[in-house]
Protein backbone atom coordinates (compact mmCIF):
# COMPACT_ATOMS: atom_id res chain seq x y z
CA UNK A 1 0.00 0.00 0.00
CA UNK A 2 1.19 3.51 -1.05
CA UNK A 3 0.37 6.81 0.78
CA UNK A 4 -0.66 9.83 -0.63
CA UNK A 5 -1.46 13.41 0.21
CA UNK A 6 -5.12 14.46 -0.39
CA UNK A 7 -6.43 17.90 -0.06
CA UNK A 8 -8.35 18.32 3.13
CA UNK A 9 -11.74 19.32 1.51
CA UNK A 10 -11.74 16.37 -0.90
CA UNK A 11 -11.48 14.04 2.26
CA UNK A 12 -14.02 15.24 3.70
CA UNK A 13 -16.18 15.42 0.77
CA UNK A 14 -15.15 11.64 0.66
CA UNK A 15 -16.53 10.93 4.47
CA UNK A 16 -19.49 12.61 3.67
CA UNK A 17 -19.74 10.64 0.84
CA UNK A 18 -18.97 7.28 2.36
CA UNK A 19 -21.33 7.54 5.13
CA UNK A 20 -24.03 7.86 2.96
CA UNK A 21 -22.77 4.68 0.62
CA UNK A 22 -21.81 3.02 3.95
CA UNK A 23 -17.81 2.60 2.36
CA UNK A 24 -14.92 3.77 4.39
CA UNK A 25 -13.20 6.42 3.59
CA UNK A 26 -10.43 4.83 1.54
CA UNK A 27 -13.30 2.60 -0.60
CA UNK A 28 -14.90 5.35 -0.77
CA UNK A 29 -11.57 7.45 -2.86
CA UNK A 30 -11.07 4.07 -4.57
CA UNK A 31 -14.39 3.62 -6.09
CA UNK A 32 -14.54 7.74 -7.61
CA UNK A 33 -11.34 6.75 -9.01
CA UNK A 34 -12.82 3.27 -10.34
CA UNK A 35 -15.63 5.17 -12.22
CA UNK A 36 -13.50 8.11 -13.29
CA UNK A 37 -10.63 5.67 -15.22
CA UNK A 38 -13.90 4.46 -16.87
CA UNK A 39 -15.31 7.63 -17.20
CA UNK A 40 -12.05 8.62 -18.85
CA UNK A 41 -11.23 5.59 -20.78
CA UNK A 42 -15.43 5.32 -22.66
CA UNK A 43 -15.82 9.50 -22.68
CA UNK A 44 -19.27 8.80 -24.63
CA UNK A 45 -21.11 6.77 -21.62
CA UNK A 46 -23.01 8.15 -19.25
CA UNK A 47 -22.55 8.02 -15.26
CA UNK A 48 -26.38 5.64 -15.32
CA UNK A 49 -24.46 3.41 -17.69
CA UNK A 50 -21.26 2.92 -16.12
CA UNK A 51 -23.47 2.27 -13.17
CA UNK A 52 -25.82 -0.09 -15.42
CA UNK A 53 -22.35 -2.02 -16.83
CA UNK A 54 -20.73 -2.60 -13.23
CA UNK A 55 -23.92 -3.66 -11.74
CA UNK A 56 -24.60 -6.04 -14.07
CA UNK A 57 -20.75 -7.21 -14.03
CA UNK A 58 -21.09 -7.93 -10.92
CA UNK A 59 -24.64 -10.16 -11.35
CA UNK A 60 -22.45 -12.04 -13.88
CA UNK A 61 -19.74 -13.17 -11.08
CA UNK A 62 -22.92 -13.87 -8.66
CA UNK A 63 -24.04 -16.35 -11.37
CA UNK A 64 -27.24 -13.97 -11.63
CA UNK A 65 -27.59 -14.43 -15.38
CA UNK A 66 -30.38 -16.56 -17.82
CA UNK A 67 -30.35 -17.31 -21.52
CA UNK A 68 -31.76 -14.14 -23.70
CA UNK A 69 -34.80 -15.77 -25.68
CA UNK A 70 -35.90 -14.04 -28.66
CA UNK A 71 -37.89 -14.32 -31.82
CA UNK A 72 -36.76 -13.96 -34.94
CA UNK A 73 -38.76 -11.61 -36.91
CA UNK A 74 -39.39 -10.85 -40.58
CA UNK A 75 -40.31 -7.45 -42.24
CA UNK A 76 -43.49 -7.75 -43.76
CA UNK A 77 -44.97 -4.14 -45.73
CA UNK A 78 -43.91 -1.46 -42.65
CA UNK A 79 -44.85 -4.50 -39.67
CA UNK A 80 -42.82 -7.04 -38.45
CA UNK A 81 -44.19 -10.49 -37.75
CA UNK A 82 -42.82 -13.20 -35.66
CA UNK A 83 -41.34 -16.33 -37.53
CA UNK A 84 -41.96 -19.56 -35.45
């Protein structure tokens, strides 16, 4: 583990912060910078969908995951119709 200076206001910002996400402190740093090197890294998504991607990274690892099931579907005039 490495230690590093952090501006006083930005730590507290972080408690505040933590409390209310019931992190520590420290988690609390580590997971801002976790969705800012995303943030940084995919500049077009959104803060909901780097939210949206962990989330359901994390159902993945749990094993929370079932088939997609879908119907193939042809274009018929301006409707589409379900091919069985």
């Amino acid at each position: 583990m490495t230690a590093i200076n952090l501006d006083k206001q930005f730590i507290s910002e972080a408690r505040i912060y933590s409390k209310a996400q019931s992190r520590s402190v420290p988690k609390q740093i580590e997971h801002w910078a976790k969705i800012g090197r995303i943030a940084e890294d995919n500049p077009d998504l959104t803060y909901a969908q780097i939210r949206s991607i962990l989330l359901g990274m994390e159902d993945v690892k749990a094993g929370r995951t079932m088939e997609f099931q879908y119907a193939e579907t042809e274009q018929i005039g301006n409707k589409n119709k379900s091919v069985k």
